[in-house]
N, C-alpha and C. Protein backbone atom coordinates (compact mmCIF):
# COMPACT_ATOMS: atom_id res chain seq x y z
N UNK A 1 -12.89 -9.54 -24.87
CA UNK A 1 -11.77 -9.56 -23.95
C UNK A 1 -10.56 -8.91 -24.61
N UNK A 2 -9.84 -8.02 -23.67
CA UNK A 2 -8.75 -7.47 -24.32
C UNK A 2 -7.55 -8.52 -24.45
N UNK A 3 -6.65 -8.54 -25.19
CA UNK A 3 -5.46 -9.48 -25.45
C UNK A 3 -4.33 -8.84 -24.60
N UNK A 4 -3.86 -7.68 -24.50
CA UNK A 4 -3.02 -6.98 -23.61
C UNK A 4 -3.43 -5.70 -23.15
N UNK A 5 -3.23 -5.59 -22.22
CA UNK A 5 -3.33 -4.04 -21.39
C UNK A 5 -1.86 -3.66 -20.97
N UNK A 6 -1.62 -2.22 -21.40
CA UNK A 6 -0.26 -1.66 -20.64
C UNK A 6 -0.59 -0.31 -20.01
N UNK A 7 -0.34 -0.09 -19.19
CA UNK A 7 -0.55 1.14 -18.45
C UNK A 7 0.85 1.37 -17.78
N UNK A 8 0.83 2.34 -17.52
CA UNK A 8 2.61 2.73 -16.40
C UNK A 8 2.45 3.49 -15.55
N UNK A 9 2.85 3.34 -14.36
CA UNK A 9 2.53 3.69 -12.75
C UNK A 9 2.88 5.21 -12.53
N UNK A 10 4.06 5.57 -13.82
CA UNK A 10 4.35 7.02 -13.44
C UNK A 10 2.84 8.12 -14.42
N UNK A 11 1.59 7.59 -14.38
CA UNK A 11 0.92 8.30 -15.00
C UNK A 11 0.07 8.87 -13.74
N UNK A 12 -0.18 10.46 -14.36
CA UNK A 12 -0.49 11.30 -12.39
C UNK A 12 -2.39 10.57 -12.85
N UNK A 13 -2.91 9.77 -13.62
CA UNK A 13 -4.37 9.24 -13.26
C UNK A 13 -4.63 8.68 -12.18
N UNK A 14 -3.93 7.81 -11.73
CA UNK A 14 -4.71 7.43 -10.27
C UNK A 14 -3.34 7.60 -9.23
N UNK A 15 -2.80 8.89 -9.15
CA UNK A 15 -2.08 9.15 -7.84
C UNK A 15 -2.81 9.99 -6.90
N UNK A 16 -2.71 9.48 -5.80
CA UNK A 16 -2.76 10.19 -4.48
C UNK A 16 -2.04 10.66 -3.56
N UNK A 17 -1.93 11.28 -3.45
CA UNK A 17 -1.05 12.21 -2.08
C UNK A 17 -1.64 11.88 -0.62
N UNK A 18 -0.77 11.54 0.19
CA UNK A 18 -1.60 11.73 1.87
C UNK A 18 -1.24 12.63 2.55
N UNK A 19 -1.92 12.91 3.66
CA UNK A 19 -2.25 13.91 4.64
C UNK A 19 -0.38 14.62 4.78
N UNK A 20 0.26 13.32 4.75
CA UNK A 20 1.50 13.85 5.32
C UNK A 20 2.16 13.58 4.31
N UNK A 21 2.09 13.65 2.83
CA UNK A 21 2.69 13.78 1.77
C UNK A 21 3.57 12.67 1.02
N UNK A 22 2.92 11.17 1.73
CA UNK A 22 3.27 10.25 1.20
C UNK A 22 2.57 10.29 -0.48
N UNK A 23 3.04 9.49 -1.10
CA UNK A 23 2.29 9.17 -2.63
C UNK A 23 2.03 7.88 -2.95
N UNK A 24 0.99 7.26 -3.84
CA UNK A 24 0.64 6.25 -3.95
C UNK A 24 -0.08 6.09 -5.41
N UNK A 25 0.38 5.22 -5.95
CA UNK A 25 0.02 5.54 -7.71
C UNK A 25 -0.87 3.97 -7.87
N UNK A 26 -1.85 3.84 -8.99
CA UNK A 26 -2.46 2.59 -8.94
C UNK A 26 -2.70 2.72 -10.39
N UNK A 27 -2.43 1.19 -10.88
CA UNK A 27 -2.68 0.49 -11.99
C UNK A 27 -3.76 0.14 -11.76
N UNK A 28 -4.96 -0.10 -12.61
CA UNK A 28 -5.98 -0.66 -12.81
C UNK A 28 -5.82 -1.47 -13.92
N UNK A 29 -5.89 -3.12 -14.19
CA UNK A 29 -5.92 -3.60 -15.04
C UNK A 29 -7.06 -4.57 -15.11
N UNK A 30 -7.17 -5.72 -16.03
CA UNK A 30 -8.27 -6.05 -16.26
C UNK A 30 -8.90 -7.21 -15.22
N UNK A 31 -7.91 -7.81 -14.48
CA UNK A 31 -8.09 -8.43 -13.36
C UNK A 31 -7.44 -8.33 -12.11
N UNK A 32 -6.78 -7.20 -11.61
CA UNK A 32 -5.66 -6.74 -10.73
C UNK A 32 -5.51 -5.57 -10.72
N UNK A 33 -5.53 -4.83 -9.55
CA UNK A 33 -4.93 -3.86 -9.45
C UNK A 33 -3.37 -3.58 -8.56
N UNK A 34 -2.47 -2.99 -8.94
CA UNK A 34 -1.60 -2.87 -8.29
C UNK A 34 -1.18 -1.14 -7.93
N UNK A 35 -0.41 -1.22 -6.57
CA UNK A 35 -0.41 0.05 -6.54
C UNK A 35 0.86 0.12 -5.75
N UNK A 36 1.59 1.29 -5.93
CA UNK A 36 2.90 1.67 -5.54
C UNK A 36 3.13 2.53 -4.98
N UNK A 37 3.55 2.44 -3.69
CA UNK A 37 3.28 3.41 -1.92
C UNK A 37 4.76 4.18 -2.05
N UNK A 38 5.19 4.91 -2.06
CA UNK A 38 6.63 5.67 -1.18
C UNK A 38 5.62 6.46 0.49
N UNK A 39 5.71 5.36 1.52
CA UNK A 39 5.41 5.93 2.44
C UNK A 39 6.52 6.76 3.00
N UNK A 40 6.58 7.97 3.72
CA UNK A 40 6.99 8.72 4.47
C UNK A 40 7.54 8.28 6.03
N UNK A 41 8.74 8.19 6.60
CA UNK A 41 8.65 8.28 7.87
C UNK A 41 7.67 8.46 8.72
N UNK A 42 6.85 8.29 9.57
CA UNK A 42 5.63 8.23 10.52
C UNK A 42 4.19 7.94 10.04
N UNK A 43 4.66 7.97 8.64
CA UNK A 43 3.15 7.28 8.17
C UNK A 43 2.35 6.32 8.37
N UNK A 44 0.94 6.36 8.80
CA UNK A 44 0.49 5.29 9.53
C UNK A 44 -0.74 5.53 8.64
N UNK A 45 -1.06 3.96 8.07
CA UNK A 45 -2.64 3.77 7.46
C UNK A 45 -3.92 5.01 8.62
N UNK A 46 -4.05 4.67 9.32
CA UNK A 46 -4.93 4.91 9.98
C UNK A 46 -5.20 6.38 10.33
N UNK A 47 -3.67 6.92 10.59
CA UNK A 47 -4.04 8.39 10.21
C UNK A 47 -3.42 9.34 9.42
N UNK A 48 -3.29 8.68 7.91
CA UNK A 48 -2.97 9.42 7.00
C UNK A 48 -3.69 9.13 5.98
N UNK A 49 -4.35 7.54 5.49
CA UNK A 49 -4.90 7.21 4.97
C UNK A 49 -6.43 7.29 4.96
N UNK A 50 -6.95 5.94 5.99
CA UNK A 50 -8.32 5.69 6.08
C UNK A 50 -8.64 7.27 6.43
N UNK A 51 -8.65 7.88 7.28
CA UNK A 51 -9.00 9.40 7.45
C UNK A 51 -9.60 10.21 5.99
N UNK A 52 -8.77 10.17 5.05
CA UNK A 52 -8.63 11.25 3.64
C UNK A 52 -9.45 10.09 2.86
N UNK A 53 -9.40 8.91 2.90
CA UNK A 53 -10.49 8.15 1.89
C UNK A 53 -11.54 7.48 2.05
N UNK A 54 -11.43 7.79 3.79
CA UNK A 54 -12.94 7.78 4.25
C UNK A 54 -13.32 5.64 4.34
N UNK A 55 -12.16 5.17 3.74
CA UNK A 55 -12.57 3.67 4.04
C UNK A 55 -11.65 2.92 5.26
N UNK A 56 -12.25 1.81 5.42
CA UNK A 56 -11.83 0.68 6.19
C UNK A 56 -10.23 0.07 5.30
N UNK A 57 -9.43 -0.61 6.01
CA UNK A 57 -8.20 -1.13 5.15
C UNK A 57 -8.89 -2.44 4.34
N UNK A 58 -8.75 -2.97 3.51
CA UNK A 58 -8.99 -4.02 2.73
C UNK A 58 -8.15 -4.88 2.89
N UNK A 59 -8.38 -6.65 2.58
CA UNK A 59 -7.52 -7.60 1.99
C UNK A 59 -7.00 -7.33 0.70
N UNK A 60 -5.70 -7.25 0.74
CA UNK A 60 -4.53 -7.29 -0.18
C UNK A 60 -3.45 -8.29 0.34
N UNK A 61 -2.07 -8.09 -1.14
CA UNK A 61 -1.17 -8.56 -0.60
C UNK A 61 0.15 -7.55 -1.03
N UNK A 62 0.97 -7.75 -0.14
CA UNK A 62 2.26 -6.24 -0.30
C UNK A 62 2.77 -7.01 -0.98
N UNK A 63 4.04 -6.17 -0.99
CA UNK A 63 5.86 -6.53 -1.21
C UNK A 63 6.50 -5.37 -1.26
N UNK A 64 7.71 -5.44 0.00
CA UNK A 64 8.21 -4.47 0.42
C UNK A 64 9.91 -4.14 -0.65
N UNK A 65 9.83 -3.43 -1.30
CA UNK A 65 11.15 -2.78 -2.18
C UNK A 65 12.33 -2.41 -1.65
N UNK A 66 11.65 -1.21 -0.70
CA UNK A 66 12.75 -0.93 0.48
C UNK A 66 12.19 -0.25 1.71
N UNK A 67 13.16 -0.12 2.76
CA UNK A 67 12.27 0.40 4.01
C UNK A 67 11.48 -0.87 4.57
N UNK A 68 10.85 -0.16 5.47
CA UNK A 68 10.50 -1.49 6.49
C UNK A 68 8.85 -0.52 6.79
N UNK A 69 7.94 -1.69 7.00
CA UNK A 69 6.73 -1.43 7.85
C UNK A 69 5.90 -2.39 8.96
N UNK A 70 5.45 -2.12 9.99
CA UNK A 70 4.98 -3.25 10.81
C UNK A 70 3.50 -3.23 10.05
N UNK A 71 2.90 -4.64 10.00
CA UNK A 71 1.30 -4.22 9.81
C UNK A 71 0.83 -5.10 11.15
N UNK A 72 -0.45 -4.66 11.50
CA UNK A 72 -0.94 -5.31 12.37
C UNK A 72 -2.46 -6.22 11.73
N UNK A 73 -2.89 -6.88 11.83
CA UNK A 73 -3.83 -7.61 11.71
C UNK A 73 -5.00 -7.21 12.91
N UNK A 74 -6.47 -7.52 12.55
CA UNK A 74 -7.20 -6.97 13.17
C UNK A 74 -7.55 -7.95 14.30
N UNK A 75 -6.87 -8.81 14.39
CA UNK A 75 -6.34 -10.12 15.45
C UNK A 75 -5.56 -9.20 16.56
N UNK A 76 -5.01 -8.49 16.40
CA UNK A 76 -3.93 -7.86 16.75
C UNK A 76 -2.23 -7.71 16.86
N UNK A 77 -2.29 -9.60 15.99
CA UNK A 77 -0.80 -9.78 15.78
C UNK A 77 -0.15 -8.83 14.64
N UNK A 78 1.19 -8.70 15.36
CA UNK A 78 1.96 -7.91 14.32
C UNK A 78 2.87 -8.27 13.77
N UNK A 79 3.19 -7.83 12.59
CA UNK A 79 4.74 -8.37 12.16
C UNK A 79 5.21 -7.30 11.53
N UNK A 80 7.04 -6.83 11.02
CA UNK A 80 7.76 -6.19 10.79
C UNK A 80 7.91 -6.37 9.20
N UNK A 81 7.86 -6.64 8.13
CA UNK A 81 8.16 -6.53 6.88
C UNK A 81 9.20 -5.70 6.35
N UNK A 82 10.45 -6.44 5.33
CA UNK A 82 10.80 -5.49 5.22
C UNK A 82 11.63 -5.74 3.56
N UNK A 83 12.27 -5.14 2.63
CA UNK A 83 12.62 -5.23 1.49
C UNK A 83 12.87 -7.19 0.91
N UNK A 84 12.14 -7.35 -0.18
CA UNK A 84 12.39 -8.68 -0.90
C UNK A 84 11.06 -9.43 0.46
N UNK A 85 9.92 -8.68 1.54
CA UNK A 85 9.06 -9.58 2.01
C UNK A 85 7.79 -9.20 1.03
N UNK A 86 6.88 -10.60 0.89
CA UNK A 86 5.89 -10.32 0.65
C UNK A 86 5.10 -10.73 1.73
N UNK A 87 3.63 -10.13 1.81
CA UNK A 87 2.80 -10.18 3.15
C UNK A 87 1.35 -10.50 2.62
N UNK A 88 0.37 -11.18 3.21
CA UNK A 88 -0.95 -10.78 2.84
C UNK A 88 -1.58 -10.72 4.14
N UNK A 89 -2.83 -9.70 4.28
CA UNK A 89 -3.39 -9.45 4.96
C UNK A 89 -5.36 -9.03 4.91
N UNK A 90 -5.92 -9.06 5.66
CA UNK A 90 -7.12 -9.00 5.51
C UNK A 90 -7.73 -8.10 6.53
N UNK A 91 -9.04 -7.59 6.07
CA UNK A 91 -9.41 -6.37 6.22
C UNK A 91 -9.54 -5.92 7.75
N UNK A 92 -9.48 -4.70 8.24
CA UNK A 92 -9.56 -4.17 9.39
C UNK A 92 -7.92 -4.18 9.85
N UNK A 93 -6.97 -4.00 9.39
CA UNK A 93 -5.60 -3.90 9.57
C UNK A 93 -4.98 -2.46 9.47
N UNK A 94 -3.84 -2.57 10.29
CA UNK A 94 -3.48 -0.82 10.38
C UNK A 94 -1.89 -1.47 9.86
N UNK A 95 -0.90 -0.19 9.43
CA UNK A 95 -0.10 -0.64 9.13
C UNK A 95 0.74 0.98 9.15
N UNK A 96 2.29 0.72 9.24
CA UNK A 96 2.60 2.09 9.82
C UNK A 96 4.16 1.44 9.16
N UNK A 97 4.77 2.74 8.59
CA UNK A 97 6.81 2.95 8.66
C UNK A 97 7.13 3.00 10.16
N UNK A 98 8.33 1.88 9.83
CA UNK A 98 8.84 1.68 11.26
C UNK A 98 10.54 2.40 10.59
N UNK A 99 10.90 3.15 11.41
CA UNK A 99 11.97 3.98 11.40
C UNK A 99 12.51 5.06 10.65
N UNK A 100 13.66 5.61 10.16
CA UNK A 100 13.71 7.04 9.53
C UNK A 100 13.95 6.78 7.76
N UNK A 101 13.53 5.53 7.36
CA UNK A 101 13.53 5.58 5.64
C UNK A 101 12.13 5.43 5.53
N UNK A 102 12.30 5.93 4.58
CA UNK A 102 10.18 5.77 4.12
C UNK A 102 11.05 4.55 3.33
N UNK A 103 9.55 3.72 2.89
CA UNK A 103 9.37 2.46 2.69
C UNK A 103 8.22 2.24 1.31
N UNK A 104 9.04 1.57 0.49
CA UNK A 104 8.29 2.12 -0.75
C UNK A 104 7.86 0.42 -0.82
N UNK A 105 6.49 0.16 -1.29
CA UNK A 105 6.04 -0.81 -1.80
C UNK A 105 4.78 -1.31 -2.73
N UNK A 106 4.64 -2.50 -2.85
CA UNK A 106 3.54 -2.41 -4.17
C UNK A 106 2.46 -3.65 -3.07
N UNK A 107 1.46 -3.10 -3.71
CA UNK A 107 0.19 -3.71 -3.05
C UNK A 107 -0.59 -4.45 -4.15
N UNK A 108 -1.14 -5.27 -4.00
CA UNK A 108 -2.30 -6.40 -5.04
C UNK A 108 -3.42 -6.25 -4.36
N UNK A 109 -4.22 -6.30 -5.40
CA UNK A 109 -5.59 -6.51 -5.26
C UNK A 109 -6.39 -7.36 -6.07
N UNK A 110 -7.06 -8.50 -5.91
CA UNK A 110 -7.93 -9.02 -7.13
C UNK A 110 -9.00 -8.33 -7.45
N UNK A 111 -9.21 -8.37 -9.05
CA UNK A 111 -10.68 -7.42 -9.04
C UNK A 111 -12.05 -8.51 -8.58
């Protein structure tokens, strides 16, 4: 077992770019991954994302920095999120920037 892991989010190893030029950077650590979104104005999971990586949305949990996003649940309820919220959600969820600031946030994952 390792005793510490450090990695730093500004390293270009696990960044991605989307369709519409949002960016998204991911830590991989030894039990967690975290990852850090600057979505774009009109960016929507569903067609900027799932499209280019070919998957379904997963259970995670956010926290919004700044900017605002609605997510929807595959229930169909929605809610608005927005800087200092944290959210969790589960799989089959779409999630989209609601207005003219992109919306930067960090996502969890358990490994």
């Amino acid at each position: 077992m390792i005793d510490i892991t450090v990695k730093n989010s500004d390293s270009d190893e696990n960044l991605r770019t989307f369709l519409d030029g949002s960016k998204r950077s991911v830590i991989v650590l030894e039990s967690i991954t975290i990852g850090r979104g600057e979505y774009l104005p009109g960016w929507r999971w569903s067609k900027h994302a799932g499209p280019q990586t070919g998957k379904d949305s997963e259970v995670h949990i956010g926290f919004i920095l700044s900017g605002q996003m609605t997510v929807r649940a595959a229930s169909g309820k929605e809610v608005t999120v927005g800087p200092g919220t944290a959210f969790e959600v589960q799989p089959g969820h779409d999630a989209w920037v609601v207005g003219d600031e992109p919306c930067v946030a960090l996502d969890f994952k358990c490994i």
